[in-house]
Each structure stands twice: as C-alpha cells, then as structure tokens.
PDB file of N, CA and C in Angstrom:
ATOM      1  N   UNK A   1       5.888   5.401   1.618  1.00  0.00           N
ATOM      2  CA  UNK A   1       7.256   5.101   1.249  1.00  0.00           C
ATOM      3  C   UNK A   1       7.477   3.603   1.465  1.00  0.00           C
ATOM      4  N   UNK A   2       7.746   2.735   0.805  1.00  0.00           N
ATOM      5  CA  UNK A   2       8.134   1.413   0.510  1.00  0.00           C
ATOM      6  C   UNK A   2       9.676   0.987   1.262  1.00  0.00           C
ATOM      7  N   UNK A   3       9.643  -0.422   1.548  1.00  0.00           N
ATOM      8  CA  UNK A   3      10.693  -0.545   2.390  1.00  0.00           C
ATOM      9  C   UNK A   3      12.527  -0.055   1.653  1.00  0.00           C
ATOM     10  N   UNK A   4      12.399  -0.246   0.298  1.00  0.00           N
ATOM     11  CA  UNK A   4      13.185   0.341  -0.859  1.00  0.00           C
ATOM     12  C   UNK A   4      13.959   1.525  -0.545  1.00  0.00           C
ATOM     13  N   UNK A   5      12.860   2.427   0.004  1.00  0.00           N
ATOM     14  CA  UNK A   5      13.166   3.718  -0.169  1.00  0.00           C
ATOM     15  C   UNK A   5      13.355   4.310   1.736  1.00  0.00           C
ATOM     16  N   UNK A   6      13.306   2.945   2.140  1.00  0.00           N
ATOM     17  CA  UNK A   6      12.941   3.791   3.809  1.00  0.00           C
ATOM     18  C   UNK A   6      14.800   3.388   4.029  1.00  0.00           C
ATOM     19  N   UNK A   7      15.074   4.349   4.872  1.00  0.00           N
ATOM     20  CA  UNK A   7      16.507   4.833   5.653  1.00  0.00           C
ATOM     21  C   UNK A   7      16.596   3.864   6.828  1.00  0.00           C
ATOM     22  N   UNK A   8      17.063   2.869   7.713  1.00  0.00           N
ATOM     23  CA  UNK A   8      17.186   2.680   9.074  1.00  0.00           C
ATOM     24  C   UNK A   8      19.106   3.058   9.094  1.00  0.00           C
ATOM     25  N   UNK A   9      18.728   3.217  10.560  1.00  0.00           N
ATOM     26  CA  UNK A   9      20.746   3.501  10.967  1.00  0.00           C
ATOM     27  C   UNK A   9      20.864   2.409  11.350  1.00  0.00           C
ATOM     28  N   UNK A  10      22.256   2.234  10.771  1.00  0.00           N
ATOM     29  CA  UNK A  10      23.178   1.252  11.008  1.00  0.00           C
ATOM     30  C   UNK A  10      24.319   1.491  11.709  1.00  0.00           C
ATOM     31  N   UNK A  11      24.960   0.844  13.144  1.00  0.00           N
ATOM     32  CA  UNK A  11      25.944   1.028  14.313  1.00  0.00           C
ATOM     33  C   UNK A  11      27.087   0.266  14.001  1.00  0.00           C
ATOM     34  N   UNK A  12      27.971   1.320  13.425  1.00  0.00           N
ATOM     35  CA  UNK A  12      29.330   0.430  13.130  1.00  0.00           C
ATOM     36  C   UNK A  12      30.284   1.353  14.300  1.00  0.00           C
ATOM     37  N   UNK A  13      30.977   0.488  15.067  1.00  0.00           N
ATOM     38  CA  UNK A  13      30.637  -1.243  15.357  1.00  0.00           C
ATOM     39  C   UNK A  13      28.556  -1.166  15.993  1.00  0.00           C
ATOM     40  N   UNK A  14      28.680  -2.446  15.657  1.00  0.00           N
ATOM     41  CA  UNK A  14      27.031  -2.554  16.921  1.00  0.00           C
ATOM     42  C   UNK A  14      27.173  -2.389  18.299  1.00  0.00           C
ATOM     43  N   UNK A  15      26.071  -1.423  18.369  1.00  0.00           N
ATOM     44  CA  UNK A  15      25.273  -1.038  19.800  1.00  0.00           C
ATOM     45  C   UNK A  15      25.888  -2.269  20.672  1.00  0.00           C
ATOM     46  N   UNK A  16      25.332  -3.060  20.527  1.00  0.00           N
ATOM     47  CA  UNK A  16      25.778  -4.061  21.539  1.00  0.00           C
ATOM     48  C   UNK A  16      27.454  -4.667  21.991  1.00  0.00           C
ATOM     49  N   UNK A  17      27.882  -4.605  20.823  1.00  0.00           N
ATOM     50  CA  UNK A  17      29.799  -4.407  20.749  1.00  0.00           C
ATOM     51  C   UNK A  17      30.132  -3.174  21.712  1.00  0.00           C
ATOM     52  N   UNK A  18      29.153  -2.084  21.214  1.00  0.00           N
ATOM     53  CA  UNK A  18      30.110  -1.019  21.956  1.00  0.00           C
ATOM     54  C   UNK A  18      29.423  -1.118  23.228  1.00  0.00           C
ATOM     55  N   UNK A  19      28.722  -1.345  24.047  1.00  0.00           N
ATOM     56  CA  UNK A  19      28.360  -1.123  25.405  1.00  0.00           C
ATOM     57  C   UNK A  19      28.599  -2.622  26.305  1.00  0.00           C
ATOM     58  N   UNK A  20      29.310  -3.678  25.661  1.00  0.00           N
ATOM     59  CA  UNK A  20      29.697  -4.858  26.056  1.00  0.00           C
ATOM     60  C   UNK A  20      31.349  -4.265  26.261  1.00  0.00           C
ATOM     61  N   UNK A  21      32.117  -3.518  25.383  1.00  0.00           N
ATOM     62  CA  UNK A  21      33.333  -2.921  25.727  1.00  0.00           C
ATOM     63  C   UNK A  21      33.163  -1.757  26.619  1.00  0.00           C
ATOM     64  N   UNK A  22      32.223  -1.089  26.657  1.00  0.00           N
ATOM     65  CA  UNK A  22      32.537   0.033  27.477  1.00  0.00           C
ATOM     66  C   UNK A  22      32.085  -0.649  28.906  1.00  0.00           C
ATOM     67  N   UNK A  23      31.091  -1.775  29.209  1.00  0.00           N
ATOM     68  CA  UNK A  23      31.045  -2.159  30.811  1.00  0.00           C
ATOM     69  C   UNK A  23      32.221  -3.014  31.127  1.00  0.00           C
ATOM     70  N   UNK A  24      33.089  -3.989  30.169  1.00  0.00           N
ATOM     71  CA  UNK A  24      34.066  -4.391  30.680  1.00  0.00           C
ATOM     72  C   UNK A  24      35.598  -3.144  30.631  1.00  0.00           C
ATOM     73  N   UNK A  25      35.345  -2.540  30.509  1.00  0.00           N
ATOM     74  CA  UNK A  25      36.436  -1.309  30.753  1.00  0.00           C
ATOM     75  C   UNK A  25      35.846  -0.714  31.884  1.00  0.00           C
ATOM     76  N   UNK A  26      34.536  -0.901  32.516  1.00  0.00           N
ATOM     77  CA  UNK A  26      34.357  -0.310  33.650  1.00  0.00           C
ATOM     78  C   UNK A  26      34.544  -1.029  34.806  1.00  0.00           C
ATOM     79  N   UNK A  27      34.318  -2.012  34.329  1.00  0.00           N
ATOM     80  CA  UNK A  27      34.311  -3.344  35.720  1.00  0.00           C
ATOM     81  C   UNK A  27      33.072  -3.014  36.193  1.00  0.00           C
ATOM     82  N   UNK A  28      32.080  -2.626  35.599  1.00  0.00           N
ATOM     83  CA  UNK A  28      30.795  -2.525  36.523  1.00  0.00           C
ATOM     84  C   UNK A  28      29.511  -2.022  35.320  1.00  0.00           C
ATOM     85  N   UNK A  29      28.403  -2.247  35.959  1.00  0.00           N
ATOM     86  CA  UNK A  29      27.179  -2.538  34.986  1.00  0.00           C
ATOM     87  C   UNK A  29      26.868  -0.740  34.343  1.00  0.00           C
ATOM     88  N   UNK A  30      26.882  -0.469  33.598  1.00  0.00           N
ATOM     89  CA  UNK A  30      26.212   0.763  32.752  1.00  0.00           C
ATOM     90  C   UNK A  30      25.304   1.152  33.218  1.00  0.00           C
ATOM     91  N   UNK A  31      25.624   2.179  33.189  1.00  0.00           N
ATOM     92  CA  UNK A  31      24.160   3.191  34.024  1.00  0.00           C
ATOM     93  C   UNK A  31      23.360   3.514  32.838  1.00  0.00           C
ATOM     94  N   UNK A  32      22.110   3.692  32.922  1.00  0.00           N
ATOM     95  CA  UNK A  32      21.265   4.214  32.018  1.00  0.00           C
ATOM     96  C   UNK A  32      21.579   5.079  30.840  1.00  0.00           C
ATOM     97  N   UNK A  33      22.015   6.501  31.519  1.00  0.00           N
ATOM     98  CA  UNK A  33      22.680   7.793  31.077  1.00  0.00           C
ATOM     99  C   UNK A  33      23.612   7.140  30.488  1.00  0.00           C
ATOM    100  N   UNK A  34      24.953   6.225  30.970  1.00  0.00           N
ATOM    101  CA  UNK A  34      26.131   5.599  30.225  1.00  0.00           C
ATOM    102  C   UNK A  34      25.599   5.387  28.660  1.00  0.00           C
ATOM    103  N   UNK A  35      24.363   4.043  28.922  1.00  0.00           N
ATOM    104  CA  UNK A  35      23.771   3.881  27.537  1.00  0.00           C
ATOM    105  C   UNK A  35      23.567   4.487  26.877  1.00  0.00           C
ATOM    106  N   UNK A  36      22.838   5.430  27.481  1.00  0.00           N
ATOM    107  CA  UNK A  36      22.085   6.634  26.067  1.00  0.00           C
ATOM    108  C   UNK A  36      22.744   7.321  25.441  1.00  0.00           C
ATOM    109  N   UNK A  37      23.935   7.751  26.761  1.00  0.00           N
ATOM    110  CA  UNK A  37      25.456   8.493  25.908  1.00  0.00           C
ATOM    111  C   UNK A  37      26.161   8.196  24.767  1.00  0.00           C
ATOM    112  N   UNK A  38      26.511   6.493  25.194  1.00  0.00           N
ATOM    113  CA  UNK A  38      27.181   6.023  24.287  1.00  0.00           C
ATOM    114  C   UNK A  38      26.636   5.695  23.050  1.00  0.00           C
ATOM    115  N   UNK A  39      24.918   5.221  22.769  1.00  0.00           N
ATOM    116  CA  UNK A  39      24.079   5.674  21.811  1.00  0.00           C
ATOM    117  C   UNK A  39      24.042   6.469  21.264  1.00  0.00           C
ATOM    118  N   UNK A  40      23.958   7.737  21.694  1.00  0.00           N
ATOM    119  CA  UNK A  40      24.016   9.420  20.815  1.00  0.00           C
ATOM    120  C   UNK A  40      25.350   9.789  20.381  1.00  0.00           C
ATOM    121  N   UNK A  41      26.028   8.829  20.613  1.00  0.00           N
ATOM    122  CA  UNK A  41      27.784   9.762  20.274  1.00  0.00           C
ATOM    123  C   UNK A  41      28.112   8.073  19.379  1.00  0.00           C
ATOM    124  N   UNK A  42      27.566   7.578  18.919  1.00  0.00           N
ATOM    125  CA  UNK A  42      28.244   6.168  18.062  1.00  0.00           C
ATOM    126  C   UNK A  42      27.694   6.490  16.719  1.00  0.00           C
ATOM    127  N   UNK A  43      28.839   5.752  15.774  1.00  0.00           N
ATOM    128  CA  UNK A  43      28.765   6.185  14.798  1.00  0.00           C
ATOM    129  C   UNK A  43      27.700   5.383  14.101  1.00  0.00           C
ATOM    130  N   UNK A  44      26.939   6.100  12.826  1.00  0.00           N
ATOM    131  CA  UNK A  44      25.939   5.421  12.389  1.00  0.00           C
ATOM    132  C   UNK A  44      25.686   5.698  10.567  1.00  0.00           C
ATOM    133  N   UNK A  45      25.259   5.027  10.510  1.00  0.00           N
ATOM    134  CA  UNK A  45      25.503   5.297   8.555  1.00  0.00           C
ATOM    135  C   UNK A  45      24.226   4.935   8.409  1.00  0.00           C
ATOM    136  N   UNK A  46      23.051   5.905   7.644  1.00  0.00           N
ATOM    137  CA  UNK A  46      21.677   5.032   6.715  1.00  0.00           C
ATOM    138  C   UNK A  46      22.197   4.310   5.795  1.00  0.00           C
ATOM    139  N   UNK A  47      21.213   3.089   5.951  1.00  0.00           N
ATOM    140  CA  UNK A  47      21.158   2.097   5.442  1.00  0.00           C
ATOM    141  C   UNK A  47      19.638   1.540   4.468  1.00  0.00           C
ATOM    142  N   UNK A  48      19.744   1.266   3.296  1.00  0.00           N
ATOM    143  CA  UNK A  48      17.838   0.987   2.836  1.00  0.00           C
ATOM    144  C   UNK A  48      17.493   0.053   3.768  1.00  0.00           C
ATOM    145  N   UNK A  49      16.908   0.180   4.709  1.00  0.00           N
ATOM    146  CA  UNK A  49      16.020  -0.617   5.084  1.00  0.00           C
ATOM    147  C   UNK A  49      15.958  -2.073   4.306  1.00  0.00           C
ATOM    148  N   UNK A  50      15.809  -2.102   3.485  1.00  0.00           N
ATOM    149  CA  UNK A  50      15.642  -3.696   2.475  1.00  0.00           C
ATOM    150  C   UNK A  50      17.399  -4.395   2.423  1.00  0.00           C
ATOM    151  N   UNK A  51      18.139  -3.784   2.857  1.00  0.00           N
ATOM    152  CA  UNK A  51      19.282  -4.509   3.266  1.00  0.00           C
ATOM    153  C   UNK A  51      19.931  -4.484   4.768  1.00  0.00           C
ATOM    154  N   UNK A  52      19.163  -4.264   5.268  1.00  0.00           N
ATOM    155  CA  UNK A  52      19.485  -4.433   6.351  1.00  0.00           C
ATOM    156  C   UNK A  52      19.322  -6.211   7.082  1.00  0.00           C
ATOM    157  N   UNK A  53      18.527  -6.946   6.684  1.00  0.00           N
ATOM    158  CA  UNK A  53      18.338  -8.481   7.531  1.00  0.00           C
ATOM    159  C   UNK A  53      20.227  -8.805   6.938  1.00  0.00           C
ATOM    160  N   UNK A  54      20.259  -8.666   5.757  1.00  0.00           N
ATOM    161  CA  UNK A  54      21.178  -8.922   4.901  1.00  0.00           C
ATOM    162  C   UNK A  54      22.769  -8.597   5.857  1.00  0.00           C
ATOM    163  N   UNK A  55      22.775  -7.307   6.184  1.00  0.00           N
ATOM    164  CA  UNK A  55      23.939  -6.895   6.740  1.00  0.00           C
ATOM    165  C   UNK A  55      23.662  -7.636   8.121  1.00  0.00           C
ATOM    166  N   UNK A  56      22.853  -7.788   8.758  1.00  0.00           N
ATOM    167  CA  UNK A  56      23.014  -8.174  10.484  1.00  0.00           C
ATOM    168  C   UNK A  56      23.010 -10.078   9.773  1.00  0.00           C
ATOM    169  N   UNK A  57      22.775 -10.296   9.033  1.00  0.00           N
ATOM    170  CA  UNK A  57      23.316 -11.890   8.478  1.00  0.00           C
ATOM    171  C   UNK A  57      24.610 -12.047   8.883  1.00  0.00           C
ATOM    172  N   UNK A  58      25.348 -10.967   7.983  1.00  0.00           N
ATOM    173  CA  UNK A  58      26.526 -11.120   7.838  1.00  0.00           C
ATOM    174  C   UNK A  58      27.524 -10.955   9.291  1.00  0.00           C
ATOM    175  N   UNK A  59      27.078 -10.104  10.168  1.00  0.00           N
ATOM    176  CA  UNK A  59      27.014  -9.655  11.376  1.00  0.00           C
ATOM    177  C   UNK A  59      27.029 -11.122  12.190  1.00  0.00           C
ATOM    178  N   UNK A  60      25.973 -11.761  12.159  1.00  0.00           N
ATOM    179  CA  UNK A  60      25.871 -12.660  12.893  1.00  0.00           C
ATOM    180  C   UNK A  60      24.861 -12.676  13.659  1.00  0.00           C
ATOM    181  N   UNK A  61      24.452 -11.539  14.005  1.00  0.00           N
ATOM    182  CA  UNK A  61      23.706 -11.261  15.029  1.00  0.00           C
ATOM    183  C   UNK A  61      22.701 -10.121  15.160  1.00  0.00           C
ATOM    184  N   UNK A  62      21.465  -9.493  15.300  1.00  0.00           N
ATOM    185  CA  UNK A  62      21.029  -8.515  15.080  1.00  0.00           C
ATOM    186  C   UNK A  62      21.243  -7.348  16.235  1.00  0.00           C
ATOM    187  N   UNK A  63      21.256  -6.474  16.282  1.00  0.00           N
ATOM    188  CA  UNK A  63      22.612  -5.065  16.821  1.00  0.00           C
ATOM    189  C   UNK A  63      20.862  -4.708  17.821  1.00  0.00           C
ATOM    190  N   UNK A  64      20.873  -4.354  19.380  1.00  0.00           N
ATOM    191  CA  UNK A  64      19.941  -3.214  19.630  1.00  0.00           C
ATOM    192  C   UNK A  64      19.047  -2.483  19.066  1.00  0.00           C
ATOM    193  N   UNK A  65      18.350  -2.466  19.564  1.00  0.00           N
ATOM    194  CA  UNK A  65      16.953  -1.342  18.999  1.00  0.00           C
ATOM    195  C   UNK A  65      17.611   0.549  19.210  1.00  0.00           C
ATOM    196  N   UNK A  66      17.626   1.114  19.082  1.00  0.00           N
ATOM    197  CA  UNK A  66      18.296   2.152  19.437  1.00  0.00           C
ATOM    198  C   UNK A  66      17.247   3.217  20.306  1.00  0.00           C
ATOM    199  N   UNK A  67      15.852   2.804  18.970  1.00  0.00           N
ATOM    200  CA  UNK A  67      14.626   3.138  20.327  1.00  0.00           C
ATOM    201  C   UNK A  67      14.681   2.692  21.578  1.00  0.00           C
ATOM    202  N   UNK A  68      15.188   1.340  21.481  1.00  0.00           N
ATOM    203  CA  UNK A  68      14.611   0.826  23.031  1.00  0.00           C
ATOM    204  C   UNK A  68      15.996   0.161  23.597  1.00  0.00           C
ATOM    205  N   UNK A  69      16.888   0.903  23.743  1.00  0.00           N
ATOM    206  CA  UNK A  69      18.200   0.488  23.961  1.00  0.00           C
ATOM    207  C   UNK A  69      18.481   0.237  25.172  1.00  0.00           C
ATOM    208  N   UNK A  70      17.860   0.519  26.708  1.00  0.00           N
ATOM    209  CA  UNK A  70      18.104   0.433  27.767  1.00  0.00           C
ATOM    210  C   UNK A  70      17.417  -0.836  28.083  1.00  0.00           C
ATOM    211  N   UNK A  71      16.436  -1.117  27.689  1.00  0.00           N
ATOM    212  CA  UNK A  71      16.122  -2.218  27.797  1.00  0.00           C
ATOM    213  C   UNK A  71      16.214  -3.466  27.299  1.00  0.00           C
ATOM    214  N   UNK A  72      16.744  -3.490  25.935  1.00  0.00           N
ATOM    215  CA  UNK A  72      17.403  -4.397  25.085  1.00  0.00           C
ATOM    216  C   UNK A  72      18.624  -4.370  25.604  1.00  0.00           C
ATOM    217  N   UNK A  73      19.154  -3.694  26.112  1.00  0.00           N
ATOM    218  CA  UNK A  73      20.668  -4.025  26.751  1.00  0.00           C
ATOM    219  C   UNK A  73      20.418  -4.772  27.888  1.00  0.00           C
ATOM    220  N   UNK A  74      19.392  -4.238  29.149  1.00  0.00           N
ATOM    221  CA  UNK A  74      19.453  -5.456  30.059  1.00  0.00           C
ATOM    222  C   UNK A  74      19.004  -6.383  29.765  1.00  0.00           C
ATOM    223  N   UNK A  75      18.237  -6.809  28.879  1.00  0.00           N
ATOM    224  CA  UNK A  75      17.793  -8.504  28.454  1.00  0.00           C
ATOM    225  C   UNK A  75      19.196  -9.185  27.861  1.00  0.00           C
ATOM    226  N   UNK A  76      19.685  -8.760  26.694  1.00  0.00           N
ATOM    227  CA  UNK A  76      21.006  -9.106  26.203  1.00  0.00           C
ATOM    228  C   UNK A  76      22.001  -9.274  27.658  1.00  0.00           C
ATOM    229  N   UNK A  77      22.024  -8.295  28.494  1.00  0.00           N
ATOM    230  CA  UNK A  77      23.683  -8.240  29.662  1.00  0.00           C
ATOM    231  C   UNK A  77      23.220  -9.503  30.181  1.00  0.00           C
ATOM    232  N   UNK A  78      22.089  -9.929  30.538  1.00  0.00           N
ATOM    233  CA  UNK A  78      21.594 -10.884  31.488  1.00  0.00           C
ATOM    234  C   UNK A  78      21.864 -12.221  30.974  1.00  0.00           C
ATOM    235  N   UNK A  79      21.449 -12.477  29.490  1.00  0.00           N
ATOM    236  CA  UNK A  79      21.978 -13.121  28.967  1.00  0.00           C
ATOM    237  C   UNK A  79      23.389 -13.872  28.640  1.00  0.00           C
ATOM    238  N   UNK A  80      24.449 -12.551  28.417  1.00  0.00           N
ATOM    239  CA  UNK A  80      25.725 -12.586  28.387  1.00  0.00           C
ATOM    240  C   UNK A  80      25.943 -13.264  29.711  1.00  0.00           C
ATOM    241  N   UNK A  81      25.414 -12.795  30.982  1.00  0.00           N
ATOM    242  CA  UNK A  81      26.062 -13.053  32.272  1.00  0.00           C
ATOM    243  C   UNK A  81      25.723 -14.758  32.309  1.00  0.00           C
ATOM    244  N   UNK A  82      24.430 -14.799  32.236  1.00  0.00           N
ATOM    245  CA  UNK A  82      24.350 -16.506  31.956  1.00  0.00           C
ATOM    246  C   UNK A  82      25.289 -17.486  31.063  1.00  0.00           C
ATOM    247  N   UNK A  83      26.022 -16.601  30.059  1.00  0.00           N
ATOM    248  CA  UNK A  83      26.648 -17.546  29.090  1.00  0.00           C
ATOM    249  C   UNK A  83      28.028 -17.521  29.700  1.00  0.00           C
ATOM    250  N   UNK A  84      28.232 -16.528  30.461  1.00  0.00           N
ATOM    251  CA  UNK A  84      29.810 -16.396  30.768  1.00  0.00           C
ATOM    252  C   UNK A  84      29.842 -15.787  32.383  1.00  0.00           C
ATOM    253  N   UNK A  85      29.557 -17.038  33.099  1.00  0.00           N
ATOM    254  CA  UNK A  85      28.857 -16.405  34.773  1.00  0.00           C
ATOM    255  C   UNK A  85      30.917 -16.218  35.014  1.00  0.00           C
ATOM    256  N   UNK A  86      30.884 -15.081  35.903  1.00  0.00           N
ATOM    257  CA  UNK A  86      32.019 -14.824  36.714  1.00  0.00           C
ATOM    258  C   UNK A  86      32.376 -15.914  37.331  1.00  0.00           C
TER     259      UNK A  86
END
C-alpha cells in the first residue's frame, strides 16, 4: 500500500495541546495512566498519510507520536519547562 492510500490519525486538537491543558488544570505533572487516558478518549479523524506534513505545516508544529506518547510527552514537558521556567 503506497503512502496515497495509507490512513494515519490525526488529534484534533493535538496530543500535545490536550495534555499541556490537562497538566495545567492539574497544577501538577501527568501521570502515565493520565496520558494514555487522555490518548484513548481524544478525538481523531484518518487522514492520507500524504497530507499529513501538509496539515502539521499548517499546525505549526508536529502533534506526538501516539505510539510513543509517554515518552514524547516527557521530552516535549521538559522542554516547555525550559522555555517557560516557573
């Protein structure tokens, strides 16, 4: 199957939008389980694959791995915390 025809999900809003709002509504860092929760219950639409660079262009930014979401979130939080230290 060709990239044309291949499906990826797309997180409207992005993975990373929604677990950047759900730890500042907590006042405290996301638990694992938090992540994965809020992963399995967010909304998601297929997308062709061949438009996808296209949509996270427009985005600004490219959204979490959804495979590897616990860990792409702590590289990203760590980040955030460096750009915007308390």
């Amino acid at each position: 199957m060709n990239q044309v025809n291949t499906l990826k999900q797309m997180f409207v809003p992005a993975l990373v939008v929604q677990l950047e709002q759900a730890e500042w509504r907590k006042c405290a860092p996301l638990t694992e389980a938090e992540v994965l929760r809020l992963r399995d219950q967010a909304i998601r639409f297929p997308v062709p694959a061949s438009l996808v660079g296209s949509l996270e262009a427009c985005r600004g930014f490219r959204d979490l791995s959804p495979g590897s979401i616990w860990e792409e979130w702590q590289e990203r939080r760590y980040s955030l915390l460096l750009q915007h230290p308390a």
